[in-house]
C-alpha atoms as a PDB file:
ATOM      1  CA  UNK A   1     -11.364   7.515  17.579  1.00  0.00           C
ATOM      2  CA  UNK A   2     -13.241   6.590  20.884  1.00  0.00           C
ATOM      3  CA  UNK A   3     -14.709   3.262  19.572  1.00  0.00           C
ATOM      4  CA  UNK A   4     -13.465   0.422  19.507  1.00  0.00           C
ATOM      5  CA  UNK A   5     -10.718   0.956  22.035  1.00  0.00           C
ATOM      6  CA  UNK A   6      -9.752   3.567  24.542  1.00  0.00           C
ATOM      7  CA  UNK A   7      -6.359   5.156  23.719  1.00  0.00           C
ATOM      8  CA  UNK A   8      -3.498   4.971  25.502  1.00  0.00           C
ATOM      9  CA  UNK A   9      -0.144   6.431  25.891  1.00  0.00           C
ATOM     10  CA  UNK A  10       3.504   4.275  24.851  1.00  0.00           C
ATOM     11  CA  UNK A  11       5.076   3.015  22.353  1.00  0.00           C
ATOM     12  CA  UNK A  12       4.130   1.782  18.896  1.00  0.00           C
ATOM     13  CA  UNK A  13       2.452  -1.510  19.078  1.00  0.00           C
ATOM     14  CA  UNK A  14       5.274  -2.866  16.612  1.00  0.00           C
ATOM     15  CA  UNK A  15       8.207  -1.620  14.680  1.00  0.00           C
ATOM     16  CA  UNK A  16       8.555   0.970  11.732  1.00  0.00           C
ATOM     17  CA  UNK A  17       9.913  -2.071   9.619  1.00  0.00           C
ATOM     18  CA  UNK A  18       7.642  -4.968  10.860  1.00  0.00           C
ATOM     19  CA  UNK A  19       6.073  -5.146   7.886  1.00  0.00           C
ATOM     20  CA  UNK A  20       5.711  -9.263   7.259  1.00  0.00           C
ATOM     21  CA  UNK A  21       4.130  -9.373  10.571  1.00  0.00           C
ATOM     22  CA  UNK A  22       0.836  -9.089   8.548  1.00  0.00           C
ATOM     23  CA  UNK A  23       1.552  -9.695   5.536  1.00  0.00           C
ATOM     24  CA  UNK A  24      -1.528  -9.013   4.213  1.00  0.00           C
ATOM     25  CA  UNK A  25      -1.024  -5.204   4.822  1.00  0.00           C
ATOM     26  CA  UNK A  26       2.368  -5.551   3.359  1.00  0.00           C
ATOM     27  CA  UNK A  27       0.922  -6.792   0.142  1.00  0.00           C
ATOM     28  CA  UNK A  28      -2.140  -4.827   0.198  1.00  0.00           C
ATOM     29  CA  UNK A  29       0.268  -1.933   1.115  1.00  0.00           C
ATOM     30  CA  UNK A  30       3.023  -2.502  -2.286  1.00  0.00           C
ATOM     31  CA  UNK A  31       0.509  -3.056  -4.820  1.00  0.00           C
ATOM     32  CA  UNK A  32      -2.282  -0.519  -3.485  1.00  0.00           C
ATOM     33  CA  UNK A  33      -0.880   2.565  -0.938  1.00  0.00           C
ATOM     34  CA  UNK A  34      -4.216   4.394  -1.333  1.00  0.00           C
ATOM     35  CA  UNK A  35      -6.266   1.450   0.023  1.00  0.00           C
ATOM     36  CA  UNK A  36      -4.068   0.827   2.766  1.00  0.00           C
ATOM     37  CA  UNK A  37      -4.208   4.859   3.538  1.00  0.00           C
ATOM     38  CA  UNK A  38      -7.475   5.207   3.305  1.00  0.00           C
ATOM     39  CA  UNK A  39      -8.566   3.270   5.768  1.00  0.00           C
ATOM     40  CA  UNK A  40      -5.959   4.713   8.101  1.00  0.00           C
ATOM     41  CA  UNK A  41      -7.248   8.197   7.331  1.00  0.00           C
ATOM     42  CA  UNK A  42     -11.075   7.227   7.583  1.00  0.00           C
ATOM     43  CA  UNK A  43     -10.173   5.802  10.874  1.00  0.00           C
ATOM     44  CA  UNK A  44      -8.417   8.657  12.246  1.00  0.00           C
ATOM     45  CA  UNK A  45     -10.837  11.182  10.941  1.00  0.00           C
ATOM     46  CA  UNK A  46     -13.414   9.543  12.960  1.00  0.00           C
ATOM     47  CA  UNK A  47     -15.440   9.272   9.480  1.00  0.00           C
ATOM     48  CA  UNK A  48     -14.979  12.528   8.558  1.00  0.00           C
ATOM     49  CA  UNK A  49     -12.943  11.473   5.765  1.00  0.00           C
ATOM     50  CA  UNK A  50     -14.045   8.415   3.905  1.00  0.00           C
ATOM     51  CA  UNK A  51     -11.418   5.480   2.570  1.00  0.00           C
ATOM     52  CA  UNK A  52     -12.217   6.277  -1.048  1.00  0.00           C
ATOM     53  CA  UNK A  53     -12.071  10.130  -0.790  1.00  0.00           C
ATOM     54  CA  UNK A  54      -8.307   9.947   1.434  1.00  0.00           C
ATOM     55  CA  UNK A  55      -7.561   7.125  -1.486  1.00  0.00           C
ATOM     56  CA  UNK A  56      -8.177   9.057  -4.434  1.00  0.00           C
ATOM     57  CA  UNK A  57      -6.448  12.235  -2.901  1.00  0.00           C
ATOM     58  CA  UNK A  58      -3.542  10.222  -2.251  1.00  0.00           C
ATOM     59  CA  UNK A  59      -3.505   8.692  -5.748  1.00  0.00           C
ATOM     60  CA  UNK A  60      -3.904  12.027  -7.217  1.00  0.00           C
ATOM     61  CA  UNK A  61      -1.254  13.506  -5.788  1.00  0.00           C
ATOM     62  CA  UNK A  62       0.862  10.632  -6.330  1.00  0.00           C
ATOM     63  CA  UNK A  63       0.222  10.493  -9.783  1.00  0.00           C
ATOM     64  CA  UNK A  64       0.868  14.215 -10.444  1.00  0.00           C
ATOM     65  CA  UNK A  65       3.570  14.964  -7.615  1.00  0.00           C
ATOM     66  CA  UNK A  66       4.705  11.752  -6.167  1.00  0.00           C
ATOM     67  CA  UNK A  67       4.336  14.283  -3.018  1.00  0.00           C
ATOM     68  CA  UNK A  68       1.597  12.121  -1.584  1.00  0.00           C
ATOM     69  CA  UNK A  69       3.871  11.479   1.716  1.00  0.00           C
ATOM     70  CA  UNK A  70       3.432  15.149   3.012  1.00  0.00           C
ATOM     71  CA  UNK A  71      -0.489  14.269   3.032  1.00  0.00           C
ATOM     72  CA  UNK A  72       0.077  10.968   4.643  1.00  0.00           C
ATOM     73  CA  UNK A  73       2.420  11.839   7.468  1.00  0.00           C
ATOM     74  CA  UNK A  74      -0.385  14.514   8.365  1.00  0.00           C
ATOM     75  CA  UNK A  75      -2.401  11.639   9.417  1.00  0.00           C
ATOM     76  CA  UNK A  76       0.920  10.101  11.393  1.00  0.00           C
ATOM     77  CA  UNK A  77       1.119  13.193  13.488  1.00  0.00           C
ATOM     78  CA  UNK A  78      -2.989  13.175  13.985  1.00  0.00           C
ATOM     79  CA  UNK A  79      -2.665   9.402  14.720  1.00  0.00           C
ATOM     80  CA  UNK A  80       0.238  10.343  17.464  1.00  0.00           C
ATOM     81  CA  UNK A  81      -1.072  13.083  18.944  1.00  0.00           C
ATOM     82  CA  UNK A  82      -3.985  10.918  19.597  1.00  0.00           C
ATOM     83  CA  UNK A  83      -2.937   7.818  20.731  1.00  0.00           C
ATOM     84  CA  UNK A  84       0.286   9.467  22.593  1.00  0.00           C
ATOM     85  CA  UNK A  85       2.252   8.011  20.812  1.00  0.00           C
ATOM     86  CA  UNK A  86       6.229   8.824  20.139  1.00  0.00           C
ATOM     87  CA  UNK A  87       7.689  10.133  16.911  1.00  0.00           C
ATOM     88  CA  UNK A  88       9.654   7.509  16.161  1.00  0.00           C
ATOM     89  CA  UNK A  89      12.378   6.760  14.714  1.00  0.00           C
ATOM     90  CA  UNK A  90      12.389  10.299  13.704  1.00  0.00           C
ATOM     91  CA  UNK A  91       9.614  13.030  12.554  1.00  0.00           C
ATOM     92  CA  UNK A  92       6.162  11.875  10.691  1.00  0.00           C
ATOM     93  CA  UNK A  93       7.712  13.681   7.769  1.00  0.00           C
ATOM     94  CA  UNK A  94      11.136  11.994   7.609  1.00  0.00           C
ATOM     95  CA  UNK A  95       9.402   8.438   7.717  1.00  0.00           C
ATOM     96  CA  UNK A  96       6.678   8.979   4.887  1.00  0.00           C
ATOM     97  CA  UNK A  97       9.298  10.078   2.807  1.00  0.00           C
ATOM     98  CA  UNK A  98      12.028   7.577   3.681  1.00  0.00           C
ATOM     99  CA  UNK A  99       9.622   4.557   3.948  1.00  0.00           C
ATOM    100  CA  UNK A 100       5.993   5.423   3.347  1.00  0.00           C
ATOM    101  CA  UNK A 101       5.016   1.750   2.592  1.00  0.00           C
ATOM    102  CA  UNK A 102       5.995   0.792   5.879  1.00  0.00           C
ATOM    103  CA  UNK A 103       4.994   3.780   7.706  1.00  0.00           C
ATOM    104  CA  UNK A 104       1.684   3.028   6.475  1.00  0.00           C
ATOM    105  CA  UNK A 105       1.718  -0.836   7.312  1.00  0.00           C
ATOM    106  CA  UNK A 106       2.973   0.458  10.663  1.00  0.00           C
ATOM    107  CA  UNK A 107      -0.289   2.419  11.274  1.00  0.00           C
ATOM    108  CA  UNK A 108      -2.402   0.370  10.252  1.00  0.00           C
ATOM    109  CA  UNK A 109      -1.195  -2.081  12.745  1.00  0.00           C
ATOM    110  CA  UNK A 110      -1.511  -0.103  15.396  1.00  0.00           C
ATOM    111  CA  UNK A 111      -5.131   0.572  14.687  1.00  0.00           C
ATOM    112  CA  UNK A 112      -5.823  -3.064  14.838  1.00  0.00           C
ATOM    113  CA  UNK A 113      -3.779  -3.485  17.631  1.00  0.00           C
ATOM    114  CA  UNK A 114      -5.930  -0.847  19.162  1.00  0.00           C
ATOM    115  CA  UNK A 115      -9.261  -2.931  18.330  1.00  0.00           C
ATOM    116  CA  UNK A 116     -10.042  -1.190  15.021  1.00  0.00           C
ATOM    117  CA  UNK A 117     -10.861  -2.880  12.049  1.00  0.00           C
ATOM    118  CA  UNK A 118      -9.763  -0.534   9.204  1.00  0.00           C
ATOM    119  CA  UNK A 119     -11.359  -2.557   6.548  1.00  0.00           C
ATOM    120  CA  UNK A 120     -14.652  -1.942   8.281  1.00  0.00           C
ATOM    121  CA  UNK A 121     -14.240   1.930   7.631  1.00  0.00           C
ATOM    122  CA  UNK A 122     -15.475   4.255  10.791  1.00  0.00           C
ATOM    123  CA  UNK A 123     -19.300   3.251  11.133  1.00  0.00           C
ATOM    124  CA  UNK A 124     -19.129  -0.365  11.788  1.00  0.00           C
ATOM    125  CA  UNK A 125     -15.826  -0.300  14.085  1.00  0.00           C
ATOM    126  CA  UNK A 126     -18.166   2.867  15.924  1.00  0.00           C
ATOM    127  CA  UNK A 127     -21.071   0.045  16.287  1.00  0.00           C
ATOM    128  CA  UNK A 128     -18.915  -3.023  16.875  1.00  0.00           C
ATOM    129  CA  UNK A 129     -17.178  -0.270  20.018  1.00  0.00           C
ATOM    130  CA  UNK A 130     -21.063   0.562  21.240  1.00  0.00           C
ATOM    131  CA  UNK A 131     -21.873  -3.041  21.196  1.00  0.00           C
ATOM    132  CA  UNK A 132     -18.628  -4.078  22.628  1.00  0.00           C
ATOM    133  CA  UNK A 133     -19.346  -1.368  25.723  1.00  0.00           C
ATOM    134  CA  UNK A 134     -22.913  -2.995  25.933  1.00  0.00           C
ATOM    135  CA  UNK A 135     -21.857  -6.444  26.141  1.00  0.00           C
ATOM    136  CA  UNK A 136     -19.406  -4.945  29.263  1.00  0.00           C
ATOM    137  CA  UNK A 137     -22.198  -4.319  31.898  1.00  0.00           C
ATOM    138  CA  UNK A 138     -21.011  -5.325  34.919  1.00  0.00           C
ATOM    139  CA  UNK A 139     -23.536  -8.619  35.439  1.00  0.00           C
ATOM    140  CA  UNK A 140     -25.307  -8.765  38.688  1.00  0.00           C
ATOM    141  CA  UNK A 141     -23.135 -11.707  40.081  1.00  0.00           C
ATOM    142  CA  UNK A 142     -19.805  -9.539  38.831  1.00  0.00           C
ATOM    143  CA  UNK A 143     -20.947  -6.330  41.297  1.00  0.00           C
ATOM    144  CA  UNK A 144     -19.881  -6.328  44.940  1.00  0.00           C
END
């Protein structure tokens, strides 16, 4: 996750339950989870998952477990660990399972907050980050 934005340790960009903020992640997030998580995990696999692969695995196992919140808050904790972010308002577990719609809203905030586009998948948020970083050259006026 090294493009678009460098991470940083704090808090969450916004709350567990700020889900009309964007609304539409909230809608995108009631009417199709998998979308919504697929991005996320694309995103935080660094492309080494792709949206529709994370998607269908969460639909599967939704469909034949309704377990599918132990293999999202997998990606909370990655997602955490990377960003430094706290566990909040309790473990990765505990809010999948309590609230996965807007623990996933939640994340996927925070990767746009972060300068991701999640609807871009992996490749073109890695280019739009190398391009960004070109277009940051220090001009020749700029150095001292």
């Amino acid at each position: 996750m090294s493009h678009p934005a460098k991470p940083s340790s704090g808090e969450w960009s916004s709350g567990l339950c700020d889900c009309f903020s964007d609304c539409g992640v909230c809608c995108l997030t009631c009417w199709c989870p998998c979308v919504t998580f697929g991005r996320v995990a694309e995103i935080v696999d660094r492309g080494g998952t792709s949206c529709c692969a994370a998607g269908a695995i969460y639909t599967l196992l939704a469909s034949l477990t309704g377990c599918q919140w132990i293999y999202s808050c997998t990606y909370r904790s990655k997602m955490r660990a990377h960003f430094g972010l706290p566990e909040s308002p309790c473990c990765d577990c505990c809010v999948h399972f309590c609230c996965e719609p807007c623990a996933l809203c939640q994340q996927y905030r925070e990767l746009k907050a972060r300068g991701f586009e999640p609807e871009l998948g992996w490749e073109l948020n890695a280019q739009r980050g190398a391009a960004m970083h070109r277009r940051r050259r220090p001009r020749a006026w700029d150095a001292s």
